[in-house]
N, C-alpha and C. Protein backbone atom coordinates (compact mmCIF):
# COMPACT_ATOMS: atom_id res chain seq x y z
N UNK A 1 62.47 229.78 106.24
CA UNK A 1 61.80 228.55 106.42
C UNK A 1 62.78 227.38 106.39
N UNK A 2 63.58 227.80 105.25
CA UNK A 2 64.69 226.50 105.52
C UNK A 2 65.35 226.23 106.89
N UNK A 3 65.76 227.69 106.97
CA UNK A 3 66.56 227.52 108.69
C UNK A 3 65.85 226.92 110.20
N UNK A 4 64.23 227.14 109.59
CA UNK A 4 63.88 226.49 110.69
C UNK A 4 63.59 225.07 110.49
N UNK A 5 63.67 224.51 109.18
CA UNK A 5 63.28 222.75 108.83
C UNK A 5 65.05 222.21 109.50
N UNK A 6 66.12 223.18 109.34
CA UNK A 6 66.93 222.60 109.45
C UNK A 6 67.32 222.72 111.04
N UNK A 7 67.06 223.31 111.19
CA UNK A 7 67.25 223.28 113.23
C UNK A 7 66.29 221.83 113.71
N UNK A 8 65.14 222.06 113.11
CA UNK A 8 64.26 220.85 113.36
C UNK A 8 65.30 219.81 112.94
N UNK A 9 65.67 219.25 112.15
CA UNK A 9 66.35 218.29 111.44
C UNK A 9 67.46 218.31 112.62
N UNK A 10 68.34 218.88 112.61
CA UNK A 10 69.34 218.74 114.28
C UNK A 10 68.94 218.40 115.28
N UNK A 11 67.62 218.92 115.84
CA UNK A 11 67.44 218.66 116.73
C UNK A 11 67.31 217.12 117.32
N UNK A 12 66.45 216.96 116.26
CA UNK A 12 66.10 215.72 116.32
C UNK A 12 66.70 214.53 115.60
N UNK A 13 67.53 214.95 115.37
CA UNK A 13 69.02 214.02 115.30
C UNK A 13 69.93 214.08 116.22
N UNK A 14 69.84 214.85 117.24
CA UNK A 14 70.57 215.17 118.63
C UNK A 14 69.42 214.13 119.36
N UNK A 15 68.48 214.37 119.25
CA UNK A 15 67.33 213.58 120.54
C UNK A 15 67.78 211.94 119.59
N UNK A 16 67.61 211.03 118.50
CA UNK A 16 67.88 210.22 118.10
C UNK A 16 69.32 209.77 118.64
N UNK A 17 70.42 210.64 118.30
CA UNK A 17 71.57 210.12 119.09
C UNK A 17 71.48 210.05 120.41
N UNK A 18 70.95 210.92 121.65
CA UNK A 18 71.12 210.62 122.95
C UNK A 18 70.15 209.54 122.97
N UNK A 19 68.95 209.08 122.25
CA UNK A 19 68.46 207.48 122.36
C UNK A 19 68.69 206.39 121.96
N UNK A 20 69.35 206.51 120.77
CA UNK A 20 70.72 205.39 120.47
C UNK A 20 72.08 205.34 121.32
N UNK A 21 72.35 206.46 122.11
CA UNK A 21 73.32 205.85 123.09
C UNK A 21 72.19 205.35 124.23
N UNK A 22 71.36 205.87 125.10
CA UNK A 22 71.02 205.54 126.34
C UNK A 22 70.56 204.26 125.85
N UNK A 23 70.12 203.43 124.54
CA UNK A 23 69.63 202.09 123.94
C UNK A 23 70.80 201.73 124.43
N UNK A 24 72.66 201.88 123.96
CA UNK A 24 73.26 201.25 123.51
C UNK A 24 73.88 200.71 125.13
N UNK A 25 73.82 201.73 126.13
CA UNK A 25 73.98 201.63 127.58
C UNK A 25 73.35 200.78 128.24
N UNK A 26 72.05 200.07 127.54
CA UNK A 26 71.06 199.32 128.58
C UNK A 26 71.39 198.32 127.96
N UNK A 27 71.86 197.91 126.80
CA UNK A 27 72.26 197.09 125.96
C UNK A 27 73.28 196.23 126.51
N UNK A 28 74.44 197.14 126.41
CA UNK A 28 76.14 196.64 127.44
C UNK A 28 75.53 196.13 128.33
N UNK A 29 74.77 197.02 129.61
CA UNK A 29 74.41 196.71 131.24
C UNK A 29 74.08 195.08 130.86
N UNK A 30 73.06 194.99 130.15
CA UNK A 30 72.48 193.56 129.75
C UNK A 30 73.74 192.23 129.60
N UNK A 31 74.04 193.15 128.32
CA UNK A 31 75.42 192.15 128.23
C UNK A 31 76.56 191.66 129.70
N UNK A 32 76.59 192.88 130.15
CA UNK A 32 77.66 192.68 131.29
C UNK A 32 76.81 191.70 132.30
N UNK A 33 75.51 191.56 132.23
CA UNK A 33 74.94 190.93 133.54
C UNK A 33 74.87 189.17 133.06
N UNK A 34 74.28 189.24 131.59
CA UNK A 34 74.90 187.79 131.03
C UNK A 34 75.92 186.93 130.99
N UNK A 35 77.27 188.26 131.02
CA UNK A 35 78.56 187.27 131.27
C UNK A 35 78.56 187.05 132.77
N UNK A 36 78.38 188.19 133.32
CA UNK A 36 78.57 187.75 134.84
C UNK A 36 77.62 186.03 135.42
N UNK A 37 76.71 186.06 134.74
CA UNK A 37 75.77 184.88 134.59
C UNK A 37 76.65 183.64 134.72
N UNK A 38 76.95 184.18 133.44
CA UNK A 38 77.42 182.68 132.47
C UNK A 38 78.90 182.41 133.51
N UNK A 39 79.44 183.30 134.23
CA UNK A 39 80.85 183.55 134.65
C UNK A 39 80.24 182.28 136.34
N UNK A 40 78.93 183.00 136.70
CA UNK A 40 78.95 182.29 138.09
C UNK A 40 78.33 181.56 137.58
N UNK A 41 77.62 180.37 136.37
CA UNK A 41 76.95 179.75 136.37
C UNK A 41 78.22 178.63 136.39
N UNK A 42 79.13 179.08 135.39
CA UNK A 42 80.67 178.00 135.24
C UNK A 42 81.03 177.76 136.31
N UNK A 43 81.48 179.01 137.47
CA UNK A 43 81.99 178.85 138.65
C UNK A 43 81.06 177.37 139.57
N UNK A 44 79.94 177.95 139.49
CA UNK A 44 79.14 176.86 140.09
C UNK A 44 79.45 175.39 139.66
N UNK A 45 79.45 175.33 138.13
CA UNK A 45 79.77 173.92 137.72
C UNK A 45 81.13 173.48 138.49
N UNK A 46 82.03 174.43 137.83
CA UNK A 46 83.18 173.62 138.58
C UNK A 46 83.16 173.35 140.21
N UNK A 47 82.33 174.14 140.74
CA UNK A 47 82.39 173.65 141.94
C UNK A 47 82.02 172.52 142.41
N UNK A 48 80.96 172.40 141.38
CA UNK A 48 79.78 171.06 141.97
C UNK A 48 80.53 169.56 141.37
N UNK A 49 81.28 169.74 140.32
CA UNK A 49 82.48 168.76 139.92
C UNK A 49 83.37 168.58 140.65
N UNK A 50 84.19 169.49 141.43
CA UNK A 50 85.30 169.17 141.94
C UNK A 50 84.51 168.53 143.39
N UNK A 51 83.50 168.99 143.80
CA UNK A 51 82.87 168.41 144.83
C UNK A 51 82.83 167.06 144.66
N UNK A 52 81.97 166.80 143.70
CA UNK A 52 81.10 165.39 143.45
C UNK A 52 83.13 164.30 142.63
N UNK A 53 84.10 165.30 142.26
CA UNK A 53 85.20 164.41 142.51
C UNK A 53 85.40 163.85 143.73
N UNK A 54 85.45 164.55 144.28
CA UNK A 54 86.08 164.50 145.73
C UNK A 54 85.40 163.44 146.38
N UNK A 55 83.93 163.64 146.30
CA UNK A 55 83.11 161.96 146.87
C UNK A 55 83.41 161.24 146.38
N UNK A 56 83.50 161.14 145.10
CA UNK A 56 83.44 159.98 144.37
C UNK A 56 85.31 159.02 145.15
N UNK A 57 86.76 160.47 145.03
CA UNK A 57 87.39 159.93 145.79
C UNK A 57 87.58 159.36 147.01
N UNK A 58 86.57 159.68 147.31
CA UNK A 58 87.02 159.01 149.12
C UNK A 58 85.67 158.00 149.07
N UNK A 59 84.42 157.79 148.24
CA UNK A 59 83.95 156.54 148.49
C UNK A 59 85.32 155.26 147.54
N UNK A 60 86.25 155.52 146.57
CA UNK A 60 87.18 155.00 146.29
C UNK A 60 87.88 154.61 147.22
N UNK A 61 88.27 155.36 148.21
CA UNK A 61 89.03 155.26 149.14
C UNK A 61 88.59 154.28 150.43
N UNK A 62 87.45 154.32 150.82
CA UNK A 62 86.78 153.97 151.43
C UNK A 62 86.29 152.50 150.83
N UNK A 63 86.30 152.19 149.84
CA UNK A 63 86.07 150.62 149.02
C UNK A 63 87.10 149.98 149.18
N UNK A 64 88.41 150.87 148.99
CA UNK A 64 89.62 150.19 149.11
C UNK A 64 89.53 149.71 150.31
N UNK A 65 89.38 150.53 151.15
CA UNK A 65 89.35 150.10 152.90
C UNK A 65 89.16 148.81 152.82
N UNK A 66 87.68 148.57 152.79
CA UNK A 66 86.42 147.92 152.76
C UNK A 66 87.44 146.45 152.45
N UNK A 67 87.84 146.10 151.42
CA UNK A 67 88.22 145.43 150.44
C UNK A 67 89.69 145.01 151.38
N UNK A 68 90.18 145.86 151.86
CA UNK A 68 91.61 145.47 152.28
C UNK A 68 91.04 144.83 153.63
N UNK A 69 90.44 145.20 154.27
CA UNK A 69 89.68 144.88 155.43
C UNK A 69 89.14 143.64 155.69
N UNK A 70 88.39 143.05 154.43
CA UNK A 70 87.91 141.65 153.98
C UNK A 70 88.80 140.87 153.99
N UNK A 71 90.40 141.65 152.75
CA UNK A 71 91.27 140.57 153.12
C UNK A 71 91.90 140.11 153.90
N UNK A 72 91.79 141.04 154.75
CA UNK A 72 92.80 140.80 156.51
C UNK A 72 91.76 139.93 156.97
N UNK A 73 90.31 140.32 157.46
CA UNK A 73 89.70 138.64 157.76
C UNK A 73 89.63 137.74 157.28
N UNK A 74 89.47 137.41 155.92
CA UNK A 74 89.92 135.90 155.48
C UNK A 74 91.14 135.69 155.61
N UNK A 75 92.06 135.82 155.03
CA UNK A 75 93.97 135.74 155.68
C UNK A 75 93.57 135.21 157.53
N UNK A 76 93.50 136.36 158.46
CA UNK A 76 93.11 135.84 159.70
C UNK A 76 92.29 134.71 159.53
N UNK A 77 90.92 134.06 158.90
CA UNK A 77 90.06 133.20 159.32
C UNK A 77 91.51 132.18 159.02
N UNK A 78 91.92 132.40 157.30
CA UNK A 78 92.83 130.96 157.10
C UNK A 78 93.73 130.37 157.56
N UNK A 79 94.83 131.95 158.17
CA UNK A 79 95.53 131.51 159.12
C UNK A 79 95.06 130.51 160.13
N UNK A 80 93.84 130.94 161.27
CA UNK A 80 93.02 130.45 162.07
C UNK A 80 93.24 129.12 161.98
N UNK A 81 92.65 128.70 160.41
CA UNK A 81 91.91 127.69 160.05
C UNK A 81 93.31 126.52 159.99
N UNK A 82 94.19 127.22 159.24
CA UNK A 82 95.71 126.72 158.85
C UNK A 82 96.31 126.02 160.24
N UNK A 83 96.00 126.89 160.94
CA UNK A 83 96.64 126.52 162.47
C UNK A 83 95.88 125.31 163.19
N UNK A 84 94.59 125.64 163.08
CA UNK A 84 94.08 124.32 163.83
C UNK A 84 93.90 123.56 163.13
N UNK A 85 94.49 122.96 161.73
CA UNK A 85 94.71 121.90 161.11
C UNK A 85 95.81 121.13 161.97
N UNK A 86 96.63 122.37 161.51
CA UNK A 86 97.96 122.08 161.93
C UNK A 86 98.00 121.38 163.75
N UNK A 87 97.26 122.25 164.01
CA UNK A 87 97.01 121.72 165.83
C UNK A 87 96.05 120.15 165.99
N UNK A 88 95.66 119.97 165.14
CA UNK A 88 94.85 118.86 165.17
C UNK A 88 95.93 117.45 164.59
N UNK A 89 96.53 118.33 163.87
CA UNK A 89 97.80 116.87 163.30
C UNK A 89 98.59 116.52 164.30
N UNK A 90 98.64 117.78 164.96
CA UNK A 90 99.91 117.35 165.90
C UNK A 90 99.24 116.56 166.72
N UNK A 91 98.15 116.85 167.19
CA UNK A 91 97.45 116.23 168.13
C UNK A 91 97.21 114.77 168.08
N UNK A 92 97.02 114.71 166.51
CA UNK A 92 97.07 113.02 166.20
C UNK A 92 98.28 112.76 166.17
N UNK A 93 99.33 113.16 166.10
CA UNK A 93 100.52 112.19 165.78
C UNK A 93 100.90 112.40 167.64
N UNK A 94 100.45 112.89 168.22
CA UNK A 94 101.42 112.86 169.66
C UNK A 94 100.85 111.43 170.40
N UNK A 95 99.19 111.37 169.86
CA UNK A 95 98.37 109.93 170.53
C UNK A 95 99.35 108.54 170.08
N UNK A 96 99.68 108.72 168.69
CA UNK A 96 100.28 107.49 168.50
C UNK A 96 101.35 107.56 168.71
N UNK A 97 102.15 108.46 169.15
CA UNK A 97 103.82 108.41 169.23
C UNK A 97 103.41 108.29 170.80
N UNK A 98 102.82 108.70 171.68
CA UNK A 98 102.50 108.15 172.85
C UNK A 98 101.95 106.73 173.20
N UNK A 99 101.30 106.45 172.45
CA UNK A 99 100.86 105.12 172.32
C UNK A 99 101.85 104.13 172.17
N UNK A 100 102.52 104.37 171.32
CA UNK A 100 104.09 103.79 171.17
C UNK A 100 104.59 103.12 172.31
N UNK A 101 104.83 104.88 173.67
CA UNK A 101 105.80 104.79 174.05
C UNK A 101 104.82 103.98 175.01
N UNK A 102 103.72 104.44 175.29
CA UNK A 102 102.71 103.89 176.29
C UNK A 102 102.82 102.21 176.40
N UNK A 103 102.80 101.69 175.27
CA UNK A 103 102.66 100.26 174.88
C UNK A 103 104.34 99.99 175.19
N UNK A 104 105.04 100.41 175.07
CA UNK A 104 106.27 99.79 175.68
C UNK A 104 106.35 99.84 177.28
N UNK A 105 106.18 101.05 177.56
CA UNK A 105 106.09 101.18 179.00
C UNK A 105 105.07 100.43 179.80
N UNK A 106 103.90 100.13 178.84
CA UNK A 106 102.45 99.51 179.59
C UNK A 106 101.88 100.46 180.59
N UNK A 107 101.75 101.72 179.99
CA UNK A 107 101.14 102.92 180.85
C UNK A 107 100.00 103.61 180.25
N UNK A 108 98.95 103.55 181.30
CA UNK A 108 97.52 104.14 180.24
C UNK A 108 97.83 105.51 179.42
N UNK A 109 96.90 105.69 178.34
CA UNK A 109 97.11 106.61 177.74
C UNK A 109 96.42 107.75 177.68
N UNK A 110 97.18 109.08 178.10
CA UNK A 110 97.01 110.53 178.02
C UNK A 110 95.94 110.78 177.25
N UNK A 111 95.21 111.88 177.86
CA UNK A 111 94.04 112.32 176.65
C UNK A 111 94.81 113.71 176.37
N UNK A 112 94.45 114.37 175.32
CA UNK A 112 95.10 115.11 174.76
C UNK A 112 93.74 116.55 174.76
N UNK A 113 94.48 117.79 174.95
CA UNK A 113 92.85 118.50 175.29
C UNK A 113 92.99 118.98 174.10
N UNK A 114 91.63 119.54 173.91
CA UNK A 114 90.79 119.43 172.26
C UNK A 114 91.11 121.24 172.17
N UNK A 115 91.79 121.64 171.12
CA UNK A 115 91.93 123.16 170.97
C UNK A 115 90.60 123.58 170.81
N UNK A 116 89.98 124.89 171.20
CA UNK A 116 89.16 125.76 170.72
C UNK A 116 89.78 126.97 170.52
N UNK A 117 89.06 127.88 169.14
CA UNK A 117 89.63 128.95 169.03
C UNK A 117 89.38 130.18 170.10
N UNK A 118 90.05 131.02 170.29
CA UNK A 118 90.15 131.96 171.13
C UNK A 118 88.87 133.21 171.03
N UNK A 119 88.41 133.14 169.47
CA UNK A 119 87.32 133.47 169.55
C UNK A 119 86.48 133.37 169.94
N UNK A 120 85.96 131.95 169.82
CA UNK A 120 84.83 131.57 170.52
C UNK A 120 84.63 131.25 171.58
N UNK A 121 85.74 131.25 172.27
CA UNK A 121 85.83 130.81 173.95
C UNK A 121 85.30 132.38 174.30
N UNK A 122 86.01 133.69 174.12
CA UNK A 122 85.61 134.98 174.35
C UNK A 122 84.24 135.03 173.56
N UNK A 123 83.98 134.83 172.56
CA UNK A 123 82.18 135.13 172.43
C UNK A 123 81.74 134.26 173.38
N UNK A 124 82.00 133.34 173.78
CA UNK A 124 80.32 132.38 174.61
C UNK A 124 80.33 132.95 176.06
N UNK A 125 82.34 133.82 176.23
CA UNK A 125 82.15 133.97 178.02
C UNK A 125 81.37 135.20 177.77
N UNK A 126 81.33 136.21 177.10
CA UNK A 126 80.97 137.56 176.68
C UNK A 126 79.05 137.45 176.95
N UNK A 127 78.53 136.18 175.91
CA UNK A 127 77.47 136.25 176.15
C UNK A 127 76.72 135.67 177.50
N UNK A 128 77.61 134.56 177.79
CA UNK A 128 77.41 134.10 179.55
C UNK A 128 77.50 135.19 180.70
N UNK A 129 78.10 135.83 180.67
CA UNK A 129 78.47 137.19 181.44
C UNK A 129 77.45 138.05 181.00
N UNK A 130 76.99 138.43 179.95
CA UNK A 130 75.95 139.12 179.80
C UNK A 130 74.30 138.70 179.88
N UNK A 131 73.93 137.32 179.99
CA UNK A 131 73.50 136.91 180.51
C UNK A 131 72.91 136.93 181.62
N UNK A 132 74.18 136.48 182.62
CA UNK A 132 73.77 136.60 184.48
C UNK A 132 73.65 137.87 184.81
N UNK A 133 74.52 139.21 183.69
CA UNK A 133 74.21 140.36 184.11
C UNK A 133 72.44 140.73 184.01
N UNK A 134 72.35 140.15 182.98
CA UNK A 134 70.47 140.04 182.88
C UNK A 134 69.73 139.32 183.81
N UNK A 135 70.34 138.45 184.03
CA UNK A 135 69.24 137.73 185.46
C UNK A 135 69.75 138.49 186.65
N UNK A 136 70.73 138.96 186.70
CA UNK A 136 71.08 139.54 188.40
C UNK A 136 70.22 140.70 188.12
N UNK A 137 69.73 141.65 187.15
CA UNK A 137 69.49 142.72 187.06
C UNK A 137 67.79 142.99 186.95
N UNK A 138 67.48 142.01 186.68
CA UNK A 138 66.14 141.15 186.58
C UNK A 138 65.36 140.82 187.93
N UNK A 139 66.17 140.04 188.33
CA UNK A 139 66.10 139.46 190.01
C UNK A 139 66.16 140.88 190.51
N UNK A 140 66.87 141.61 191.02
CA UNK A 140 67.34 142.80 191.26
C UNK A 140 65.85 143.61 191.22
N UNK A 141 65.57 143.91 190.42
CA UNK A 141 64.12 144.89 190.03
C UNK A 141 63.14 144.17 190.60
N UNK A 142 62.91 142.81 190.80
CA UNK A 142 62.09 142.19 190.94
C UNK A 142 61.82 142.38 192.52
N UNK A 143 63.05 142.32 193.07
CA UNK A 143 63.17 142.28 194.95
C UNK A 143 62.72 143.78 194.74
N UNK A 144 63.75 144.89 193.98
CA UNK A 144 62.97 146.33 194.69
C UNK A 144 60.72 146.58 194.53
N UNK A 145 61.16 145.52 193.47
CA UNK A 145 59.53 145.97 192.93
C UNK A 145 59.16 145.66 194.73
N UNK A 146 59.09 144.23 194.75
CA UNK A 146 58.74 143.29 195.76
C UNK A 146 58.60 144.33 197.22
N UNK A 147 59.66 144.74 197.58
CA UNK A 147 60.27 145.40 198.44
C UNK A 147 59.04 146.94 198.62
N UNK A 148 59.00 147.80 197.73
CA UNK A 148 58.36 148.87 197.36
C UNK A 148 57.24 148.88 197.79
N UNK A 149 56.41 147.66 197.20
CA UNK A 149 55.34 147.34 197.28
C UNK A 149 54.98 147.50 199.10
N UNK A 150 55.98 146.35 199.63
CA UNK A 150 55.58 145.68 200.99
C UNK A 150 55.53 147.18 201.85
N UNK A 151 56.55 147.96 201.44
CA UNK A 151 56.72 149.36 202.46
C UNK A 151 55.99 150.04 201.79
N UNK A 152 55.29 150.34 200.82
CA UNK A 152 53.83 151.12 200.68
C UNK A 152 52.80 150.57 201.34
N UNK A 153 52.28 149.13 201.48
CA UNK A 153 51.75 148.62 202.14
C UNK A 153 51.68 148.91 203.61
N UNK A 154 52.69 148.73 204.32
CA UNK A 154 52.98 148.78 205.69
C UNK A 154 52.92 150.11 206.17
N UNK A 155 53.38 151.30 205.00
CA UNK A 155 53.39 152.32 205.66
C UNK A 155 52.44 153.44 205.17
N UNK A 156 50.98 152.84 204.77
CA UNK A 156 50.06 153.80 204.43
C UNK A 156 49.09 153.15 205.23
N UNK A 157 49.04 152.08 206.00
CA UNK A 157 48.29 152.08 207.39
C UNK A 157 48.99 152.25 208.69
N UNK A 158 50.04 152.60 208.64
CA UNK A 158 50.66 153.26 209.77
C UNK A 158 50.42 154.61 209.35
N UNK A 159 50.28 155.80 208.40
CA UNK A 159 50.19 156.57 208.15
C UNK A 159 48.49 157.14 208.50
N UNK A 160 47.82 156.20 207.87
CA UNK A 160 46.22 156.54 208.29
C UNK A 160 45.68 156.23 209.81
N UNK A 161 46.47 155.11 210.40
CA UNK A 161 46.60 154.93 211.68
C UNK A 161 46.93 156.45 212.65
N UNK A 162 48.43 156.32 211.90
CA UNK A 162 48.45 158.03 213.23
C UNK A 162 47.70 159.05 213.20
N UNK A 163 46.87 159.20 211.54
CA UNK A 163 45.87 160.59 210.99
C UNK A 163 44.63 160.09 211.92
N UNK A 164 44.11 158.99 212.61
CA UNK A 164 42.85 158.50 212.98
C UNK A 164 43.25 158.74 214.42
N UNK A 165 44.34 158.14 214.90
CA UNK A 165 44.77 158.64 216.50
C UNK A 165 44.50 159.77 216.76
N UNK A 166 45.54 160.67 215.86
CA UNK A 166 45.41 162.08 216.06
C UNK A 166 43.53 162.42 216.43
N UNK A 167 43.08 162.14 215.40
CA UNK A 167 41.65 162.74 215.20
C UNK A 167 40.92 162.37 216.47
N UNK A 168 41.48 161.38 216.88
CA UNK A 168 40.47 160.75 217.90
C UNK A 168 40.97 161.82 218.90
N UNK A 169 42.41 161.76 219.50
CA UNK A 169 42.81 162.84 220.76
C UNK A 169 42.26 163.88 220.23
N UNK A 170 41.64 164.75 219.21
CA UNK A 170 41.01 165.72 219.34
C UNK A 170 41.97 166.90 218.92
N UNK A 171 42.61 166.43 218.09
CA UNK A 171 43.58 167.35 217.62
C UNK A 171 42.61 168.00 216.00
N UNK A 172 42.79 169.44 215.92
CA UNK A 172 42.28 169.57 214.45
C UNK A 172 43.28 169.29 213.67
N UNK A 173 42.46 169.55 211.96
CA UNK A 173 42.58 169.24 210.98
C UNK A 173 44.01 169.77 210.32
N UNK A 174 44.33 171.01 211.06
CA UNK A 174 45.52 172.03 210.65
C UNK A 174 46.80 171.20 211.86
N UNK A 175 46.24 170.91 213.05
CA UNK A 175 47.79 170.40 213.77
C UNK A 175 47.66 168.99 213.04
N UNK A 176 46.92 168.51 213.19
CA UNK A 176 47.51 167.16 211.85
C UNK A 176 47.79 167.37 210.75
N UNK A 177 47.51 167.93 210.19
CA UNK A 177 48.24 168.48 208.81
C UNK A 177 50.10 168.97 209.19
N UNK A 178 50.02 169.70 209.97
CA UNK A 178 51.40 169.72 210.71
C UNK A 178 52.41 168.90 211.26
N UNK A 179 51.79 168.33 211.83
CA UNK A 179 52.43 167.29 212.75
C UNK A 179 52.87 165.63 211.78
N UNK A 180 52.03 165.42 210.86
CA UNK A 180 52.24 164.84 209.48
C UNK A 180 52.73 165.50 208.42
N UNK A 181 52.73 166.72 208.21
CA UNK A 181 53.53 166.81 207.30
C UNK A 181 53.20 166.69 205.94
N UNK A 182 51.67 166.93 206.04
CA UNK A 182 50.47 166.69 204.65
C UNK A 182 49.97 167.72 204.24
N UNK A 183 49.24 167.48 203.33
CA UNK A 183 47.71 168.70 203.03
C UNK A 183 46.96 168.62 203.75
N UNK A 184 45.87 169.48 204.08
CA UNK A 184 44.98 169.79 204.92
C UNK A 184 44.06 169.00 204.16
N UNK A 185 43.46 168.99 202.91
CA UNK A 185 42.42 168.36 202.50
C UNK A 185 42.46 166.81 202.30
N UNK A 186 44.42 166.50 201.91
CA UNK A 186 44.64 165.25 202.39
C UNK A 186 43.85 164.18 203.61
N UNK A 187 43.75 165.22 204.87
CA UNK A 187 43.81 164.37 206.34
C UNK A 187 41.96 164.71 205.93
N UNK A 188 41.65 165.87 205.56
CA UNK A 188 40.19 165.66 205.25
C UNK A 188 39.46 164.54 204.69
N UNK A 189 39.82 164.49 203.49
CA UNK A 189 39.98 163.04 202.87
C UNK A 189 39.93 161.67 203.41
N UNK A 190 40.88 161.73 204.46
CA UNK A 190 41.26 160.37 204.82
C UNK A 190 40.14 160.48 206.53
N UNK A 191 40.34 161.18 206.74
CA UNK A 191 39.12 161.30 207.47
C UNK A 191 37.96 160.92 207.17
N UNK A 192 37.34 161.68 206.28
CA UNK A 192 36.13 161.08 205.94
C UNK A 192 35.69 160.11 205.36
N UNK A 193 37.07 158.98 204.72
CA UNK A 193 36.71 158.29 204.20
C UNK A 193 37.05 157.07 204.91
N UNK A 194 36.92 157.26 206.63
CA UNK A 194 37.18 156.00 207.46
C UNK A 194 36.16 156.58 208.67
N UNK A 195 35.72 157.65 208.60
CA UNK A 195 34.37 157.82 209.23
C UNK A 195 32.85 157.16 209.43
């Protein structure tokens, strides 16, 4: 009796160990699938950081632009501005140093022409030119409308004209359809509706 309590007792300490390992196997698997987790969850972070660096550098980059860009047009406006000061002084001192010479000589005096900037002479021709391109293009549509009209007019009673000739010489419905170059139910149509 002992020998068989004790086989029992093995046995089932053999079945306990192969279920404490196959536990300890699903256990690891678990573990190994957590790090792998945690492994692509990091990967992801750093990705989405080095990404969201990277915007963040080039909207930096792109401000700088922005910013350097501003200062080249004001610099340009002041220059601009610097210059036609400067062009306006000269302009006054040439009237009276002419005047000068004018009043010695007793010779009327020069008008002096008035600077405009180069900008705005090219914006006003830009929009003048675009302009007449609008009225020529305007006018333009207006004659084809015009035009369209008059030769639909003219040529859908010359058209019902020759369908009524025909009909009258006694031609059928199929050689006028032919000879025009229509539908058959077309010339029907127009037939009967001048009958």
């Amino acid at each position: 009796m002992v020998a068989i309590v004790l086989i029992i007792l093995t046995i089932s300490q053999l079945i306990c160990f192969y279920f404490i390992i196959l536990l300890n196997t699903k256990v690891s698997k678990f573990k190994d699938l957590e790090k792998r987790q945690d492994q692509l969850i990091r990967e992801m972070d750093d990705a989405l950081t080095l990404y969201l660096v990277e915007i963040k550098e080039e909207n930096d980059r792109f401000i700088k632009e922005l910013t350097k860009v501003k200062q080249t047009e004001l610099k340009n406006n002041e220059i601009n501005e610097s210059t036609l000061a400067k062009m306006e002084k000269v302009e006054e001192k040439e009237p009276s140093q002419k005047s000068s010479v004018d009043n010695a000589n007793q010779q009327p005096a020069v008008e002096t022409k008035t600077y405009i900037p180069k900008m705005k002479v090219e914006n006003a021709y830009k929009k003048q030119k675009a302009m007449t391109v609008k009225q020529k293009d305007s006018q333009d549509f207006q004659k084809e409308v015009e035009n369209q009209g008059e030769n639909n007019k003219s040529s859908l009673p010359d058209f019902e004209q020759k369908v009524l000739n025909l009909h009258q010489e006694g031609k059928t419905i199929d050689e006028i359809a032919k000879i025009t170059q229509k539908g058959k139910t077309e010339i029907e149509l127009l037939i009967k509706f001048h009958a």
